[in-house]
N, C-alpha and C. Protein backbone atom coordinates (compact mmCIF):
# COMPACT_ATOMS: atom_id res chain seq x y z
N UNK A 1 -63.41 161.41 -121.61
CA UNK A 1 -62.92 160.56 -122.66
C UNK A 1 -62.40 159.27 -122.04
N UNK A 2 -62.64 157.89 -122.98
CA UNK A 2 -61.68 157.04 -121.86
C UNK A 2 -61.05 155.84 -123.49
N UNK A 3 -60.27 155.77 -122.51
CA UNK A 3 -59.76 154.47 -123.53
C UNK A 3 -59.10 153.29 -122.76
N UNK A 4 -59.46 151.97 -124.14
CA UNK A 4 -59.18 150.62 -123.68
C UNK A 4 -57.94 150.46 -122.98
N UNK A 5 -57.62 149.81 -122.15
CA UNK A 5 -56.30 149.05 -121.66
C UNK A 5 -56.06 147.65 -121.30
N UNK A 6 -54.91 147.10 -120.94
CA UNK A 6 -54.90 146.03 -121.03
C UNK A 6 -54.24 145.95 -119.83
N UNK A 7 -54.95 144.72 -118.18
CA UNK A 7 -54.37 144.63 -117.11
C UNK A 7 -53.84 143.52 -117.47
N UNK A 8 -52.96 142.98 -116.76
CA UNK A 8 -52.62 141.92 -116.24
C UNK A 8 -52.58 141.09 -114.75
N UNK A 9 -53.22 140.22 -114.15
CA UNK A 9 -53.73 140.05 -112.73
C UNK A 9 -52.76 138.76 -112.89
N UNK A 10 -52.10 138.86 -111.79
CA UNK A 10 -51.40 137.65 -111.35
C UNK A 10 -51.51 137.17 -110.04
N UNK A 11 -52.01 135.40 -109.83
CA UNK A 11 -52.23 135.16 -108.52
C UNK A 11 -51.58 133.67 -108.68
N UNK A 12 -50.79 133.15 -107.90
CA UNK A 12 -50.16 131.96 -108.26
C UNK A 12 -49.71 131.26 -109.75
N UNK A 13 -49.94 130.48 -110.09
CA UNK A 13 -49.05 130.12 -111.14
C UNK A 13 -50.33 130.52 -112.34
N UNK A 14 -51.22 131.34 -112.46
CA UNK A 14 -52.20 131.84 -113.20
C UNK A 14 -52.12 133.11 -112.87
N UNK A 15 -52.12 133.66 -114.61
CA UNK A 15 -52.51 135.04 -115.13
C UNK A 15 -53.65 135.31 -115.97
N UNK A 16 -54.29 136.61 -115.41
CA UNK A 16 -55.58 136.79 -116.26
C UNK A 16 -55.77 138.40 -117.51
N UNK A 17 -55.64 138.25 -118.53
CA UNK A 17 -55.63 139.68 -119.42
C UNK A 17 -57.02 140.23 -119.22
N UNK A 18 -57.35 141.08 -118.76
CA UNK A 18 -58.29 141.75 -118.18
C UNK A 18 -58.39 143.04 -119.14
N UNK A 19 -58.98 143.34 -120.06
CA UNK A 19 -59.49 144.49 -121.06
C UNK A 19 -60.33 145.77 -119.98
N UNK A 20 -60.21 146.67 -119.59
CA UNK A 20 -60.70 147.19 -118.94
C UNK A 20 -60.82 148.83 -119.56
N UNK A 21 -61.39 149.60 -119.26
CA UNK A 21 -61.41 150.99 -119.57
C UNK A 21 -61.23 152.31 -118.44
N UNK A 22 -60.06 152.97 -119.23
CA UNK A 22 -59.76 154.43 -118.46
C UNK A 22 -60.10 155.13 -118.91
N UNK A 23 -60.67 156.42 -118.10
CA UNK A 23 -61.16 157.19 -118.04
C UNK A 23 -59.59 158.70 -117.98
N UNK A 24 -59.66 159.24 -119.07
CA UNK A 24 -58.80 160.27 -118.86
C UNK A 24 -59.71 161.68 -118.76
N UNK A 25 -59.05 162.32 -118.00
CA UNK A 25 -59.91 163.75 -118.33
C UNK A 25 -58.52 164.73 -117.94
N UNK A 26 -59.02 165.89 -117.22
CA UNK A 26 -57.86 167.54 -117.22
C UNK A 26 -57.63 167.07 -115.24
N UNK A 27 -57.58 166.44 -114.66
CA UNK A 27 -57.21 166.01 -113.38
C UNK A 27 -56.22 165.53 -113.19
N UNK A 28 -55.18 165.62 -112.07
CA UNK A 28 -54.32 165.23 -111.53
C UNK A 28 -54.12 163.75 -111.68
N UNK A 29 -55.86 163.36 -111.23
CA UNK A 29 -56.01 161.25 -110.94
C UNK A 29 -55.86 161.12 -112.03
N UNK A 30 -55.93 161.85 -113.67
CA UNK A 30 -55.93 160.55 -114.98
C UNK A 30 -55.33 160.39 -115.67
N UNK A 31 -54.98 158.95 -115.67
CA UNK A 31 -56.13 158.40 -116.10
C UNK A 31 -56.50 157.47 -114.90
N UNK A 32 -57.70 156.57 -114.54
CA UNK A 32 -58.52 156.25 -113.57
C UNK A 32 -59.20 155.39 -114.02
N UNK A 33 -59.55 154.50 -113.29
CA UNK A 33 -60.61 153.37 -113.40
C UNK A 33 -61.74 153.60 -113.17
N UNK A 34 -62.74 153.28 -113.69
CA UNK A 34 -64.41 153.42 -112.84
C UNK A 34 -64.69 152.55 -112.05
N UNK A 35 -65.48 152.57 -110.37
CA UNK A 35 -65.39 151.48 -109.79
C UNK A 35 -65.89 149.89 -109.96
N UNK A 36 -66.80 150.28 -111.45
CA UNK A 36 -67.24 149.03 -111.94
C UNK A 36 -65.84 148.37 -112.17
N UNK A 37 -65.22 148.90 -113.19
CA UNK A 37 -64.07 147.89 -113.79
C UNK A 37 -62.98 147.93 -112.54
N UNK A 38 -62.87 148.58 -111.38
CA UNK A 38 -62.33 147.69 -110.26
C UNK A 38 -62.85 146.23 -109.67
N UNK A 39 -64.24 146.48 -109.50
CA UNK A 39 -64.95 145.45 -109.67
C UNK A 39 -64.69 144.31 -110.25
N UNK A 40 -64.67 144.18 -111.41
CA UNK A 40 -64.51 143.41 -112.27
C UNK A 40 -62.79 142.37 -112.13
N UNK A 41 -61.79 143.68 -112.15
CA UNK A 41 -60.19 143.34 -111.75
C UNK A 41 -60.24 142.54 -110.49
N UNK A 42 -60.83 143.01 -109.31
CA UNK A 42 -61.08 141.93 -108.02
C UNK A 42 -61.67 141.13 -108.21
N UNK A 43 -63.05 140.62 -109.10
CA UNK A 43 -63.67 139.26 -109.14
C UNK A 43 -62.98 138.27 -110.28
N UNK A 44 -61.96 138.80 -111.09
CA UNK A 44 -60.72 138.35 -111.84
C UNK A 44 -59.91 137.29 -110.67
N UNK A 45 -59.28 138.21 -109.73
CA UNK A 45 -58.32 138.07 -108.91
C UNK A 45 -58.66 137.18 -108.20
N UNK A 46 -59.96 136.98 -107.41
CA UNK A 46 -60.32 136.29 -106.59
C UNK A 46 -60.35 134.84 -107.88
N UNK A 47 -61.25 134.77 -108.44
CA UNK A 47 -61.73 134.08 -109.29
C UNK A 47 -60.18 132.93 -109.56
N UNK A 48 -59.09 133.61 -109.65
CA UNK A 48 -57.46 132.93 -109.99
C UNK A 48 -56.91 132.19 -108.42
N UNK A 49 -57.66 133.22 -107.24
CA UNK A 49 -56.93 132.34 -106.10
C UNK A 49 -58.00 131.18 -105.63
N UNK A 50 -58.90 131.04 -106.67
CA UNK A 50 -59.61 130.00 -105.84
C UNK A 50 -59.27 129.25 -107.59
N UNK A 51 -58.78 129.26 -107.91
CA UNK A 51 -58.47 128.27 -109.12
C UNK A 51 -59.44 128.15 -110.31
N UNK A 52 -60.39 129.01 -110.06
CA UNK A 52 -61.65 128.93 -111.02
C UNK A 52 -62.06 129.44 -112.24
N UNK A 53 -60.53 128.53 -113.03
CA UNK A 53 -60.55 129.01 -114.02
C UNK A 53 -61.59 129.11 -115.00
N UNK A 54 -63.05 128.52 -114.86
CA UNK A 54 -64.13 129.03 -115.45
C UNK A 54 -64.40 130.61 -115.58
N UNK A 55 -64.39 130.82 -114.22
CA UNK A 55 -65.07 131.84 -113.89
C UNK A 55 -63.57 133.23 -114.21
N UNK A 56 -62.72 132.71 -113.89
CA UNK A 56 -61.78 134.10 -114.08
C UNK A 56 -61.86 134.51 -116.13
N UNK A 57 -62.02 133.41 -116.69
CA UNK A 57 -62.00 132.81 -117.61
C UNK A 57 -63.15 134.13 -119.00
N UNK A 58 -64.26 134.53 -117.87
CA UNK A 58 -65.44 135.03 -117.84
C UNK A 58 -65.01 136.86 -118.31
N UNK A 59 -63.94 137.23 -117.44
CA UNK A 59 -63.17 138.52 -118.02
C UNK A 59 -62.43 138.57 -118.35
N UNK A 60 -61.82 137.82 -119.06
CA UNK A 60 -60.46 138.07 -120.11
C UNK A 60 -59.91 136.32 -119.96
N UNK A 61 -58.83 136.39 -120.74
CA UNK A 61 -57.73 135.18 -121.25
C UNK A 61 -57.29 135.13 -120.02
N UNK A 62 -56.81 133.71 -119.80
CA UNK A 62 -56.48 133.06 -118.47
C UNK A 62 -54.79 132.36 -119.28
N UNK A 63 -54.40 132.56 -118.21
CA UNK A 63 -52.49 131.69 -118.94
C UNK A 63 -52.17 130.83 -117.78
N UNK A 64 -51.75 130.02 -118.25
CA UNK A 64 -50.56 129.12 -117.05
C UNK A 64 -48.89 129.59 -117.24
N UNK A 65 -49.13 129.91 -116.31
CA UNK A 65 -47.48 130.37 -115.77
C UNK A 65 -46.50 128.84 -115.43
N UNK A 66 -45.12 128.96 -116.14
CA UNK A 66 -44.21 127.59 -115.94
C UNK A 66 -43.52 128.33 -116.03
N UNK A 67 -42.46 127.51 -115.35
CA UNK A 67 -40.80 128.16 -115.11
C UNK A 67 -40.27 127.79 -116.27
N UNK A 68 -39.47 128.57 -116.27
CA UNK A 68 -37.85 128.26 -117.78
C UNK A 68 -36.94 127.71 -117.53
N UNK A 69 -36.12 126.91 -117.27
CA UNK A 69 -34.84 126.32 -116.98
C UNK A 69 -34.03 127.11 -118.51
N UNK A 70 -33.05 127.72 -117.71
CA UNK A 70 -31.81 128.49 -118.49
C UNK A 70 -30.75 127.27 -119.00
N UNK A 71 -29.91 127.10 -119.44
CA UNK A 71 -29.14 126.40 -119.60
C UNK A 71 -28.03 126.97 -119.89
C-alpha cells in the first residue's frame, strides 16, 4: 500500500515541496521510500544548490526563504 506525502528540501535560502510517495507495508522499515522517489528528492536538492530554480522547479513548488525581524 503506499500513500502521498509531503517533503520539504532545504538548501540555502531556497525550499522545495516535493510530493513524493510511501510505501507502507507489515515491516519494521514502514513506511519507506522507493529508490526512484529518492532519486527524485536528490535531483530536487542538487537542483536548489546550484540555484536552478527551473529545474528544482520541475518536482514540486520552490519558496524563497527571508528572515523576520522581531520587534
Amino acid at each position: 500500500m503506499t500513500r502521498v506525502s509531503r517533503e520539504f528540501i532545504h538548501e540555502g535560502r531556497y525550499c522545495a515541496e516535493i510530493q513524493v510517495e510511501l510505501i507502507e507495508d507489515d515491516t519494521a522499515w514502514s513506511p519507506y521510500r522507493s529508490p526512484a522517489e529518492v532519486r527524485k528528492l536528490d535531483a530536487a536538492r542538487e537542483a536548489l544548490r546550484r540555484r536552478d530554480l527551473a529545474e528544482a522547479a520541475k518536482y514540486g513548488r520552490v519558496f524563497e526563504l527571508r528572515p523576520v525581524a522581531a520587534e
